[in-house]
Protein backbone atom coordinates (compact mmCIF):
# COMPACT_ATOMS: atom_id res chain seq x y z
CA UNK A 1 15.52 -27.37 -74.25
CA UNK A 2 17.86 -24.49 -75.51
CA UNK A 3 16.87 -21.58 -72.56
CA UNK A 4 17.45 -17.87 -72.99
CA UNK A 5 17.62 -15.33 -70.48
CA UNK A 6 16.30 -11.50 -71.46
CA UNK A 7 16.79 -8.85 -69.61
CA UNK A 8 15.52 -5.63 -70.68
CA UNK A 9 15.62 -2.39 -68.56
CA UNK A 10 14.28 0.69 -68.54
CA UNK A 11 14.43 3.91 -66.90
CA UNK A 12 10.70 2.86 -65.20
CA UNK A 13 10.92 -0.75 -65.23
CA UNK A 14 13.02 -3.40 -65.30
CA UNK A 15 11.69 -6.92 -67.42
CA UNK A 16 13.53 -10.31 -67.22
CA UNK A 17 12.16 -13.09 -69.42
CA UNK A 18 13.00 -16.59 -69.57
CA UNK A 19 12.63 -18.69 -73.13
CA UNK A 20 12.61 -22.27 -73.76
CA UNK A 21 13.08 -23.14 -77.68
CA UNK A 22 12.15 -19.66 -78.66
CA UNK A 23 9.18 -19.65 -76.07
CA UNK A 24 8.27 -17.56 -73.38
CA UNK A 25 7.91 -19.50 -70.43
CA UNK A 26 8.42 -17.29 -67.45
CA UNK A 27 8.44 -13.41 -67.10
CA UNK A 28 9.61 -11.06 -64.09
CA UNK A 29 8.34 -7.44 -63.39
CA UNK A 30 10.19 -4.70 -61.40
CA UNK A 31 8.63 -1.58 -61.19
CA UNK A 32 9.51 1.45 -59.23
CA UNK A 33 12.46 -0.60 -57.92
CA UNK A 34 9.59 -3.03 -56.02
CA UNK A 35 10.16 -6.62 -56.95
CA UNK A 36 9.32 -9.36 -55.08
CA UNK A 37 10.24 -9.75 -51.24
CA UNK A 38 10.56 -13.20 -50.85
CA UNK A 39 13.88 -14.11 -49.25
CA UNK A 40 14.21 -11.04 -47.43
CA UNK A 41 14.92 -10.43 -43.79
CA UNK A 42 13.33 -8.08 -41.43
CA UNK A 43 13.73 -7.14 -37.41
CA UNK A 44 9.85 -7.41 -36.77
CA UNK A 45 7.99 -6.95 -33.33
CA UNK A 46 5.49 -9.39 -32.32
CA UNK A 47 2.20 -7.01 -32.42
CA UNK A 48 0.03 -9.47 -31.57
CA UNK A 49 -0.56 -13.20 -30.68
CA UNK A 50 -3.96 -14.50 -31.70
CA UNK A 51 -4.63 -18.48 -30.38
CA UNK A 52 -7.51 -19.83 -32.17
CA UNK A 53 -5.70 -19.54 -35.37
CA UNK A 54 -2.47 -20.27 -34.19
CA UNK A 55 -0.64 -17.68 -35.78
CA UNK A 56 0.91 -13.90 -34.71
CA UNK A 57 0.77 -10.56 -36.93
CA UNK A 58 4.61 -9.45 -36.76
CA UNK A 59 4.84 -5.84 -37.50
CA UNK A 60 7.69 -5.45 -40.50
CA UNK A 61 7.63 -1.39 -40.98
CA UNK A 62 4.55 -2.22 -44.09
CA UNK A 63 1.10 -1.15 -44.03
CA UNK A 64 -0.40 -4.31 -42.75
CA UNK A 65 1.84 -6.75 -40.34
CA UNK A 66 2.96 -10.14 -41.69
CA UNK A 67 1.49 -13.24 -40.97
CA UNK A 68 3.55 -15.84 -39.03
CA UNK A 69 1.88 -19.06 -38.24
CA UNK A 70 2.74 -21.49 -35.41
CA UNK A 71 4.08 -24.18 -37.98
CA UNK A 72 6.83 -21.52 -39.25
CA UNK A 73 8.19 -20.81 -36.21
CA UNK A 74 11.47 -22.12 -35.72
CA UNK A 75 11.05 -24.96 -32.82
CA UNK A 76 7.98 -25.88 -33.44
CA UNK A 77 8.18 -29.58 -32.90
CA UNK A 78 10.14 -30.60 -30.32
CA UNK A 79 10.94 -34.88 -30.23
CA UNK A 80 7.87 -34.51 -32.64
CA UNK A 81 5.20 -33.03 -30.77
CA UNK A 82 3.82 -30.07 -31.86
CA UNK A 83 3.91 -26.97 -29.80
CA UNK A 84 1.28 -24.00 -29.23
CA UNK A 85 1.92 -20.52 -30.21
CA UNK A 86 1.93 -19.03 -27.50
CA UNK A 87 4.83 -21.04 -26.13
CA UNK A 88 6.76 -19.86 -28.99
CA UNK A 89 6.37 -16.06 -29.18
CA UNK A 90 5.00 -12.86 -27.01
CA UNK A 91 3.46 -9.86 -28.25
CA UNK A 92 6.10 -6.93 -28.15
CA UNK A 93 9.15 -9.68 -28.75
CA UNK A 94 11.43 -8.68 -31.10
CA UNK A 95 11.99 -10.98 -33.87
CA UNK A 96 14.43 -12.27 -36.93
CA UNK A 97 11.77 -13.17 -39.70
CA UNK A 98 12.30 -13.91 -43.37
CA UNK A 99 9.31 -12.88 -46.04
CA UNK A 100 7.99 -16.54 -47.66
CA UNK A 101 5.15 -14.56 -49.64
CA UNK A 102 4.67 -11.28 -51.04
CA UNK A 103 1.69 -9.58 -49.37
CA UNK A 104 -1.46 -10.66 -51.79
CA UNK A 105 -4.92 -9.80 -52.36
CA UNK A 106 -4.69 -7.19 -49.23
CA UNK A 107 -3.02 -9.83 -47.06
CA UNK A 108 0.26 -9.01 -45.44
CA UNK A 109 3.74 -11.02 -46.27
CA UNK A 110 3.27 -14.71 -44.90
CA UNK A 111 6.62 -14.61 -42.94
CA UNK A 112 9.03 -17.59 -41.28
CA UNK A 113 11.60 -17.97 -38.27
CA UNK A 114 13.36 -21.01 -40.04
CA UNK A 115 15.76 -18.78 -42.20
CA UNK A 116 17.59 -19.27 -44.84
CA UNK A 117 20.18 -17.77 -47.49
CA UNK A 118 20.84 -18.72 -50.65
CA UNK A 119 24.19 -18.97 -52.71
CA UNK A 120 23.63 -20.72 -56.23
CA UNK A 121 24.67 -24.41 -55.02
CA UNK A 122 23.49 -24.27 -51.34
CA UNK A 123 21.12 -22.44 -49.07
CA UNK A 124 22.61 -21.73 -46.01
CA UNK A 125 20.01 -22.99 -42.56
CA UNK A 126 22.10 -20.79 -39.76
CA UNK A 127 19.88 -22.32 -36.97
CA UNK A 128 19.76 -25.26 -37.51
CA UNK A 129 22.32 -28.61 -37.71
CA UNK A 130 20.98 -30.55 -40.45
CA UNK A 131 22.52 -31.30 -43.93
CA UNK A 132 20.03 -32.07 -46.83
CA UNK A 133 19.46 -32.30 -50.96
CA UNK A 134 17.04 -30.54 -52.88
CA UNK A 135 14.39 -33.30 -53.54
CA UNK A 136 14.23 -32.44 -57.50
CA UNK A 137 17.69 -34.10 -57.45
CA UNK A 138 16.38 -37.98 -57.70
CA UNK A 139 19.36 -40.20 -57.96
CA UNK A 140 20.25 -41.80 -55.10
CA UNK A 141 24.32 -41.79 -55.92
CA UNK A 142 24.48 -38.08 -56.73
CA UNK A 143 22.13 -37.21 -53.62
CA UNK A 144 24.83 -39.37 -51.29
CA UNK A 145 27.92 -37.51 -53.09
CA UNK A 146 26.58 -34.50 -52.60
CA UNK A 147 25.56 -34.91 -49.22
CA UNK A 148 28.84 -36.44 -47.90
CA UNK A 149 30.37 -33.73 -49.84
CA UNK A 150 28.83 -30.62 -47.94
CA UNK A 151 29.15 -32.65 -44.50
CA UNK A 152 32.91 -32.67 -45.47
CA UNK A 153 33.14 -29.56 -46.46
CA UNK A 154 30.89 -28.13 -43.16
CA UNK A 155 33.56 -29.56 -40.86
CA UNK A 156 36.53 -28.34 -42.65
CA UNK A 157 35.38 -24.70 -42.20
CA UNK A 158 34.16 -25.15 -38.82
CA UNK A 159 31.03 -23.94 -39.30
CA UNK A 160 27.67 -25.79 -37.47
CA UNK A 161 25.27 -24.42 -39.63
CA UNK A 162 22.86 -26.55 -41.50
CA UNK A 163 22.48 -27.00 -45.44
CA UNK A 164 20.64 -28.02 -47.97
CA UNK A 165 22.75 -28.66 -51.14
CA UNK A 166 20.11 -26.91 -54.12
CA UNK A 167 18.28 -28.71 -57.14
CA UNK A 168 21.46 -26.13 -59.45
CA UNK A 169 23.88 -28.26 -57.13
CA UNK A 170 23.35 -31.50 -59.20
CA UNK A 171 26.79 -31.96 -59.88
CA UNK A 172 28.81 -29.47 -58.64
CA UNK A 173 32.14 -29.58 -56.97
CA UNK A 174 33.51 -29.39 -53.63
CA UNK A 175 34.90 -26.49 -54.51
CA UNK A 176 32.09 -25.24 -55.68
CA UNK A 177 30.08 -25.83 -52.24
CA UNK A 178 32.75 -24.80 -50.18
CA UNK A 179 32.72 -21.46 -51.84
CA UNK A 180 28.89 -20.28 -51.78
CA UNK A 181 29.40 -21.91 -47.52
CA UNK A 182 32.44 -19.31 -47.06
CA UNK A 183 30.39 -17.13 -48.99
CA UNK A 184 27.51 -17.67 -47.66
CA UNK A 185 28.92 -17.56 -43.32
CA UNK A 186 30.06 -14.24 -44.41
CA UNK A 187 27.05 -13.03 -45.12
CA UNK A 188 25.09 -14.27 -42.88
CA UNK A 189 27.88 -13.13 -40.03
CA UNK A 190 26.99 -8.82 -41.86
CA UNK A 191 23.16 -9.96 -41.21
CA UNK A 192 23.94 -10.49 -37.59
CA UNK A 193 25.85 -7.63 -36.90
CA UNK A 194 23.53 -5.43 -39.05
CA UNK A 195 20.26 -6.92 -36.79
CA UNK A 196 21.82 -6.04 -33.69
CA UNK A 197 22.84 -2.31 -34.85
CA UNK A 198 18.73 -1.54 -36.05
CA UNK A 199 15.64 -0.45 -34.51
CA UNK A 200 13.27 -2.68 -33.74
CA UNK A 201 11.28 -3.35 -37.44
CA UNK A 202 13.14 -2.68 -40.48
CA UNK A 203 14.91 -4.32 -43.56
CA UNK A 204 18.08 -6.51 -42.07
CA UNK A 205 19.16 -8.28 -45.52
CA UNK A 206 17.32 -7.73 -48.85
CA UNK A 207 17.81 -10.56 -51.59
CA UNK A 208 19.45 -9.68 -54.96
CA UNK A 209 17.31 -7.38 -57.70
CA UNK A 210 15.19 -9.42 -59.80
CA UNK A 211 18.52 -9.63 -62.78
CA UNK A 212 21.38 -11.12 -60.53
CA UNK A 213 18.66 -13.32 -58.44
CA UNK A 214 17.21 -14.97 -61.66
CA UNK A 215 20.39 -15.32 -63.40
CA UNK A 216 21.39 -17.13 -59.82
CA UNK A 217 18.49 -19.43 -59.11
CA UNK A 218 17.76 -20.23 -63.20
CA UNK A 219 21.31 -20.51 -65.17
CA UNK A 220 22.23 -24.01 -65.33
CA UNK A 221 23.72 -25.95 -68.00
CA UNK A 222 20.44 -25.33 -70.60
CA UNK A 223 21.13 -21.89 -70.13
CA UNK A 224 22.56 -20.63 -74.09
CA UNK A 225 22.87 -16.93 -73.38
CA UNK A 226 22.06 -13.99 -71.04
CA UNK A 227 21.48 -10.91 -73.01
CA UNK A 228 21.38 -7.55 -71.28
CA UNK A 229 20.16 -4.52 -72.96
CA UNK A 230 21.60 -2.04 -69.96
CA UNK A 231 25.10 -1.61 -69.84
CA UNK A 232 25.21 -0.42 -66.32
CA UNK A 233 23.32 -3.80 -65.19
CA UNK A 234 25.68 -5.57 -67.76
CA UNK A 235 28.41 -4.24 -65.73
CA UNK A 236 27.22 -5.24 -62.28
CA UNK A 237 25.70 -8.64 -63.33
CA UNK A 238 29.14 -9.24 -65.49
CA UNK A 239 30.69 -8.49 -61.70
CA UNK A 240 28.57 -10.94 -60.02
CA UNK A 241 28.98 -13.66 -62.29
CA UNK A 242 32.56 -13.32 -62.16
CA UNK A 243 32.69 -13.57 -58.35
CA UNK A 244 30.33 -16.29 -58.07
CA UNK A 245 29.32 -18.11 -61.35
CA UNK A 246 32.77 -17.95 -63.32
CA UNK A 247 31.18 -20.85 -65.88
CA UNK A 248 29.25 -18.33 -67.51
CA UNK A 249 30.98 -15.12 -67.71
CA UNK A 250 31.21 -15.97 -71.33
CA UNK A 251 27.08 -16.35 -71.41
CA UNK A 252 26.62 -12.41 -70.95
CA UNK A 253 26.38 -10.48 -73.68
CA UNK A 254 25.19 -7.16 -73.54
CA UNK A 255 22.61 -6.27 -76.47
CA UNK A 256 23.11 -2.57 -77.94
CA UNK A 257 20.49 -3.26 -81.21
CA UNK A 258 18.06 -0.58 -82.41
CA UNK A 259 15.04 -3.11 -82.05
CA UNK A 260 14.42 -3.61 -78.68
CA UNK A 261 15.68 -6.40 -77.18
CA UNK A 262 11.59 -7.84 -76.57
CA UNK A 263 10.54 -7.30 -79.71
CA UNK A 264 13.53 -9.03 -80.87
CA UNK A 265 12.12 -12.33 -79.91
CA UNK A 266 8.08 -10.82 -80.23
CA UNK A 267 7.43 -11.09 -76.63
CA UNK A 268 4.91 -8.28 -76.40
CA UNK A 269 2.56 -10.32 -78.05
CA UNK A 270 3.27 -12.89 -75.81
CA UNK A 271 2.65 -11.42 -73.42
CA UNK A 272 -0.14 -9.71 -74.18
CA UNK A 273 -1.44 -13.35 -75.05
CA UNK A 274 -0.87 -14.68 -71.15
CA UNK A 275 -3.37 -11.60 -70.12
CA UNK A 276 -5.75 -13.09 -72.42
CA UNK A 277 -8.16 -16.04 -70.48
CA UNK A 278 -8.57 -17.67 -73.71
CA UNK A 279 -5.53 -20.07 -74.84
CA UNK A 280 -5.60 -21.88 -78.33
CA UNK A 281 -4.78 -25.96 -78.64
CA UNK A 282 -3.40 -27.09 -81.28
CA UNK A 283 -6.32 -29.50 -82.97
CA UNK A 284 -8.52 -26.21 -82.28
CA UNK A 285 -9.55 -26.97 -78.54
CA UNK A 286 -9.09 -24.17 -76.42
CA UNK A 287 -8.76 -23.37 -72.51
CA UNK A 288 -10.81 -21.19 -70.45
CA UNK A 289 -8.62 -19.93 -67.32
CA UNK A 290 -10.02 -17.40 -64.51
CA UNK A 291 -8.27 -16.38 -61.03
CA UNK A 292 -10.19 -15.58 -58.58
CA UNK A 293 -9.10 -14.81 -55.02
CA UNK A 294 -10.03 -18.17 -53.61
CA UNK A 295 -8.66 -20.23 -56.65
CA UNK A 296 -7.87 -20.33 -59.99
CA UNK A 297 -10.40 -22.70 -62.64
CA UNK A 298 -9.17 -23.71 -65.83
CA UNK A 299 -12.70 -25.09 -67.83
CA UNK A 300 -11.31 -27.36 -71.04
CA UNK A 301 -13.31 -27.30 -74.80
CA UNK A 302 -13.61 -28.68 -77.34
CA UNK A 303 -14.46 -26.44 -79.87
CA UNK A 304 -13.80 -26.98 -83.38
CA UNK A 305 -12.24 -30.43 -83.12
CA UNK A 306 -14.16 -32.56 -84.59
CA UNK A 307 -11.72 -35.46 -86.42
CA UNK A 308 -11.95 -38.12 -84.09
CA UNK A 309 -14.49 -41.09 -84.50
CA UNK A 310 -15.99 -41.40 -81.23
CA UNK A 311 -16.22 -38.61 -78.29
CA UNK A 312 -13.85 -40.40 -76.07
CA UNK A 313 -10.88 -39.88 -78.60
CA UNK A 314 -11.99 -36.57 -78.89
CA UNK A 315 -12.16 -36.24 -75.56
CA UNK A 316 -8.89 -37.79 -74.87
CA UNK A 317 -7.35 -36.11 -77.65
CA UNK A 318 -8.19 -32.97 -76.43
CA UNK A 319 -7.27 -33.32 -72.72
CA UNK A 320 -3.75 -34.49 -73.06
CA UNK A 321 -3.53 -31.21 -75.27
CA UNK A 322 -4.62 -29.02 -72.44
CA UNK A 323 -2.46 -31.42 -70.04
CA UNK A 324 0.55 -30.31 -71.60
CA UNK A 325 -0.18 -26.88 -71.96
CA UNK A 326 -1.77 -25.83 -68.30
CA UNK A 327 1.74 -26.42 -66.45
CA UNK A 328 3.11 -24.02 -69.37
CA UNK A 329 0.26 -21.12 -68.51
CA UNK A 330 0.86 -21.96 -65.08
CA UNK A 331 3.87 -20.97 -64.56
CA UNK A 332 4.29 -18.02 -67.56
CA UNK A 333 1.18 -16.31 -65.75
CA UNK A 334 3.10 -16.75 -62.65
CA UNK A 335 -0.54 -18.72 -61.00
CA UNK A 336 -0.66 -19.99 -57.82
CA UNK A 337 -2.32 -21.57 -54.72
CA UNK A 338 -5.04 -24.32 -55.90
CA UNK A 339 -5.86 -24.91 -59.27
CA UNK A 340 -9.19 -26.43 -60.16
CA UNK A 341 -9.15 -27.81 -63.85
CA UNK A 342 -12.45 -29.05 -65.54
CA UNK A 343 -11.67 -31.70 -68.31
CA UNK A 344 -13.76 -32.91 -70.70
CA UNK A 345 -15.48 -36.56 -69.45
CA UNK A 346 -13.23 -39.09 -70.14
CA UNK A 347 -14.97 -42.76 -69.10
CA UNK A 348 -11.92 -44.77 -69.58
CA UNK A 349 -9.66 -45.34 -66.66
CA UNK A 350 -6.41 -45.14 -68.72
CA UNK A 351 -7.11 -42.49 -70.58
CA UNK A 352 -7.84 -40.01 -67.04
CA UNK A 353 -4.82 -41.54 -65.38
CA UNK A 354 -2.92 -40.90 -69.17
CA UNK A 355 -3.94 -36.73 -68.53
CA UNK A 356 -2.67 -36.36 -64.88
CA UNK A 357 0.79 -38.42 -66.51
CA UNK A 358 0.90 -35.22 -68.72
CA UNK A 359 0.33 -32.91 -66.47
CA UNK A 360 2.96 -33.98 -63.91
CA UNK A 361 5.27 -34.78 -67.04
CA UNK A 362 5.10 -31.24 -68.43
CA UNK A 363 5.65 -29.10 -64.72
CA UNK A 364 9.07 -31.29 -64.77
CA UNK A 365 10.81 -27.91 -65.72
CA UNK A 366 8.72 -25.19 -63.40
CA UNK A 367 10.89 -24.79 -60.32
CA UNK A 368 7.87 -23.91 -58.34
CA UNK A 369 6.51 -26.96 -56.77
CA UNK A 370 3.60 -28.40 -58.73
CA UNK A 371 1.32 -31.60 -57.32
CA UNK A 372 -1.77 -32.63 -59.26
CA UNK A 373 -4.32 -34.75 -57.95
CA UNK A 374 -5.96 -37.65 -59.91
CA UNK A 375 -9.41 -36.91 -60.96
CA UNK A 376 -12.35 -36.48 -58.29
CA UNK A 377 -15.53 -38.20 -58.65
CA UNK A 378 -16.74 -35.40 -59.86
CA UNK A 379 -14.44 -35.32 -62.93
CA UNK A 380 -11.98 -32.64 -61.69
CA UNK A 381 -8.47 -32.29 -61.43
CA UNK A 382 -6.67 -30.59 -57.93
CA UNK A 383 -3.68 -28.75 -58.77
CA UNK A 384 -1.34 -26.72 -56.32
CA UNK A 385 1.58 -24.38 -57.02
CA UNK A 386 3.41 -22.70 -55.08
CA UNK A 387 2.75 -18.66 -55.22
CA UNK A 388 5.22 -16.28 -53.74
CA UNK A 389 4.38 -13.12 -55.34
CA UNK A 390 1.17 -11.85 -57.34
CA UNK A 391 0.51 -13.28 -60.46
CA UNK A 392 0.92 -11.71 -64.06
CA UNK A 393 -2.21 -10.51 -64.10
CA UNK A 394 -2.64 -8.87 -61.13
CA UNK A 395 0.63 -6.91 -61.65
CA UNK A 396 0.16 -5.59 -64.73
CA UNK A 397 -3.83 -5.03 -64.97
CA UNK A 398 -6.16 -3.62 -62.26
CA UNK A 399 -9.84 -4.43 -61.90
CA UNK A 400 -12.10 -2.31 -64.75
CA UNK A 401 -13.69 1.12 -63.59
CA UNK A 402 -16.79 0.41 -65.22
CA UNK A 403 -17.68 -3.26 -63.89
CA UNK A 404 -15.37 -2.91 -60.49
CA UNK A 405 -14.28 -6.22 -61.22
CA UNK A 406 -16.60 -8.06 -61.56
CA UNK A 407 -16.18 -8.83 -65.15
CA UNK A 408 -19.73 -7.53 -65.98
CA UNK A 409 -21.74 -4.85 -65.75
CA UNK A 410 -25.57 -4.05 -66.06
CA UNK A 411 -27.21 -3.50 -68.80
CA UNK A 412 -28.84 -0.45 -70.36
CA UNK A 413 -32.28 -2.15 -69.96
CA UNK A 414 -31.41 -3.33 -66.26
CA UNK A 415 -30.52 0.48 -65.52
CA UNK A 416 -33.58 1.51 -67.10
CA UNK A 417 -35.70 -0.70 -64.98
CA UNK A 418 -33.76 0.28 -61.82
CA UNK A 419 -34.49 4.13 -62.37
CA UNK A 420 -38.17 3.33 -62.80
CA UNK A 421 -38.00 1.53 -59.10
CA UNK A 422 -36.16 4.29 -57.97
CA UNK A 423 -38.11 6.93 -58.91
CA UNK A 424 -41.77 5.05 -57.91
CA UNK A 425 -39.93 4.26 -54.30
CA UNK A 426 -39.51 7.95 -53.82
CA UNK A 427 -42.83 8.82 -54.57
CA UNK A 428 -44.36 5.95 -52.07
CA UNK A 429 -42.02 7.33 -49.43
CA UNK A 430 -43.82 10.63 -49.67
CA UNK A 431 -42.83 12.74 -51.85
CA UNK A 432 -42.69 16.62 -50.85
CA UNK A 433 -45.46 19.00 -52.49
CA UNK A 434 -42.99 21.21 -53.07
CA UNK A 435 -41.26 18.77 -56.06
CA UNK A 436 -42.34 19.84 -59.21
CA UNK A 437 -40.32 17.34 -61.39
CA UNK A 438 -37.87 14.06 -61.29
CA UNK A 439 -34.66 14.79 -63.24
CA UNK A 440 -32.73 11.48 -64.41
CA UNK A 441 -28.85 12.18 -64.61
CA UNK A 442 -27.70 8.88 -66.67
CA UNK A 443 -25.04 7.91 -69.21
CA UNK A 444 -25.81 8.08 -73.07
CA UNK A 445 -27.06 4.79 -73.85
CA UNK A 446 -29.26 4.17 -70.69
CA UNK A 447 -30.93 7.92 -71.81
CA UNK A 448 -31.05 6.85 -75.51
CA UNK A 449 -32.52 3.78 -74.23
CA UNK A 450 -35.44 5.77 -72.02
CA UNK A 451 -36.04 7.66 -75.17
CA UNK A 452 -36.26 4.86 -77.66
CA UNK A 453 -37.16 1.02 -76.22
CA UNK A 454 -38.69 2.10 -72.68
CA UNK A 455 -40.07 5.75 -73.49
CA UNK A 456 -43.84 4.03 -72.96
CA UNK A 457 -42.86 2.90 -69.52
CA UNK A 458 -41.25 5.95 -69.02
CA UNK A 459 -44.73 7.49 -69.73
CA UNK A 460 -46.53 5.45 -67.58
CA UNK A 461 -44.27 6.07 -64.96
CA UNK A 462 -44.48 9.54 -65.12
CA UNK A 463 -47.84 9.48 -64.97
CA UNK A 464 -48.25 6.81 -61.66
CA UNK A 465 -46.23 9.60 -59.94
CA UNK A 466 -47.94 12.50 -61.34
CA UNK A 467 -44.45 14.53 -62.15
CA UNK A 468 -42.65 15.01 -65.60
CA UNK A 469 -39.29 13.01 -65.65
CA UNK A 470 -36.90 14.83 -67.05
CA UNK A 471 -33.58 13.19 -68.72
CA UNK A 472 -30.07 14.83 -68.84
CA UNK A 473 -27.32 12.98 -70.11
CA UNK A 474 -24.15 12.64 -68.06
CA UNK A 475 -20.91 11.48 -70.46
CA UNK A 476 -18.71 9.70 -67.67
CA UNK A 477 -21.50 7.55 -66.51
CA UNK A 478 -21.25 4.02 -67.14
CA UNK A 479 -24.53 2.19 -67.98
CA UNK A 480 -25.30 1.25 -64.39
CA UNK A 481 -24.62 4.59 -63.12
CA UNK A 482 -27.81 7.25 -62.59
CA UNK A 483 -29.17 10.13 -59.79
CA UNK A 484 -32.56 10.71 -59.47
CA UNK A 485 -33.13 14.42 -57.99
CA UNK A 486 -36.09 16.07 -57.27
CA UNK A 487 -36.58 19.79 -58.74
């Protein structure tokens, strides 16, 4: 696939898409100058150790402290025996720690001790020994090269740091790898003396903004063109490429157009499209996806396909569809954590192991790492991504004012009914003599309701309590909002 690189920015936000054929497939937000904090490094103090779930709160200089469990601790096996937490850490130390996820749902930043730097070739393990390949990079002959490459290399500089040679390293030069490791002990020799000049919490080292990092982790020979709308971020990302990517200085181009550079390529209907829990198949099937905090369910349908001669080719038909297309929405809507999808009942072995051959076929390209299950007994599929940082929706939408959330809200005839309880339950609890009336502050349809459908039990109401109920409307009341005060 042909891949272009958009990057569009704006006095209030900053927008980098990624498009395959013409096709969005992955978009990054940066608002306020707040991307994501993955990769970053903090001096942290221990705030508190808690055994039972083997983990410590580290506090970072954020709201809430990050998480850091037992199994992220650098040394936690030693000869392969796992160790407790509370061999590993103190309340009040003072600790190195490196952001793995964003803070999420309310949570704090899941944090780590193993850290690690990244250059576009090779991330950089400063405490530990060991030399490794990306595991995305399959052949056995280019994962030895490389390998005995960055060993080589390693020992030429002098350096005893460990590596692990990246999935963009799949071919590169020793050149190549012994730049980003001179590059790479420099910076990491800044971190240390920058650590030891700080307080005790704080940022240490803070990863590239969201431009330079993408154009670093997802530029590789697919890669057509970078186009920059910004000629200030041209500049600098023209100046980074030069230094470190030299292959594709020629790739930038900096976009000065009077359309803007989204709308170029229609990509605010795109996106507007991955907001949307609906998705479209092709032979008029359709997907049903909803995140919740727990997990994310993806419910496949049928719905107007109807060519097939027998259910099961429907069936089929229609799940190797959604198959290809999940991995897709996936990773576009930037989804997460464990994904529960519900295909349509398929009773032929080869045709259910033929779906989860899809599905693993089309996350080839999603460089966060996908497993899918086969399917359960219960006719479900297990799916887990890896999330760093919140998805799509969650950035750009917030819950709705009216429903909280919840994705409904009560009806006009459910308010109705709850006013009538309300007001009765008053009345058993003892109303004083001194109450002449009930007055019903409610938004406009619940009172048009009172007054049209339910104005009999309304009556009848007023009567059991032997007051007048009196109505007023209230226009920024939603239909399960009401007061009932006595007068």
């Amino acid at each position: 696939m042909l891949e272009e690189i958009l990057i569009d920015v704006s006095v209030f936000e900053t927008r980098v898409a990624i498009l395959a054929d013409g096709e969005l497939r992955e978009l990054h937000l940066e608002r306020g100058g707040n991307y994501s904090l993955t990769g970053n490094l903090y001096n942290g103090r221990v705030a508190r150790v808690v055994p039972g779930v083997q983990a410590a709160f580290v506090d970072i200089g954020f709201d809430r402290p990050g998480f850091l469990h037992v199994r992220d601790v650098h040394g936690f096996r030693t000869d392969g025996e796992p160790r407790d937490i509370r061999e590993l850490v103190d309340a009040g130390q003072r600790l190195l720690v490196q952001v793995v996820k964003d803070p999420l749902n309310g949570k704090g930043a899941r944090l780590t001790t193993n850290l690690a730097v990244a250059a576009r070739h090779v991330v950089l393990l400063p405490l530990d020994s060991h030399v490794g390949v990306s595991s995305r990079i399959v052949e056995e002959v280019e994962r030895e090269r490389l390998k005995v490459l960055a060993e080589s290399v390693r020992d030429e500089l002098g350096q005893s740091y460990g590596c692990i040679v990246r999935t963009a390293g799949r071919m590169a030069t020793k050149d190549q790898l012994r730049a980003d490791l001179v590059a790479l002990d420099g910076l990491w020799r800044r971190i240390v003396e920058r650590r030891s000049s700080r307080e005790y919490r704080g940022l240490v080292f803070e990863e590239l903004p969201a431009p330079m990092r993408i154009v670093r982790d997802m530029a590789g020979p697919s890669v057509e063109v970078v186009k920059v709308n910004d000629a200030a971020t041209f500049e600098r990302l023209i100046d980074y490429v030069g230094r470190y990517l030299p292959e594709y200085a020629d790739r930038i181009v900096h976009y000065d157009g009077r359309t803007p550079l989204f709308d170029l390529h229609d990509l605010e209907a795109a996106i507007e499209r991955a907001l949307e829990p609906r998705v479209s198949l092709p032979s008029g099937g359709h997907l049903v996806i909803e995140q919740t905090e727990a997990m994310t369910t993806i419910d496949v349908n049928s719905g107007a396909y109807v060519d097939s001669a027998n259910l099961e080719d429907t069936a089929y038909r229609i799940n190797l569809e959604a198959a290809r297309a999940i991995p897709g929405e996936l990773r576009l809507r930037n989804i997460g954590g464990i994904v529960v999808v519900d295909f349509i009942d398929m009773a032929c072995g080869d045709h259910r192991d033929g779906v989860v051959d899809a599905l693993v076929d089309a996350a080839r390209g999603d460089p966060a790492r996908f497993q899918a299950s086969g399917f359960s007994e219960l006719g479900l599929v297990e799916i887990s991504r890896r999330r760093t940082r919140e998805s799509l929706l969650h950035q750009m939408c917030e819950p709705c004012g009216r429903c909280a959330g919840h994705g409904r809200a009560r009806s006009p005839q459910s308010a109705c009914y709850d006013i009538f309880r309300a007001v009765e339950r008053h009345d058993r609890n003892g109303a004083d003599s001194s109450v002449s009336e009930y007055l019903v502050c409610a938004g406009q349809e619940v009172v048009d309701r009172l007054l049209g459908e339910d104005a009999v039990h309304l009556s009848a109401v007023a009567r059991t309590v032997g007051r007048p109920i009196r109505l007023q409307v209230e226009p920024g009341y939603c239909a399960d909002q009401f007061d009932v005060v006595t007068r």
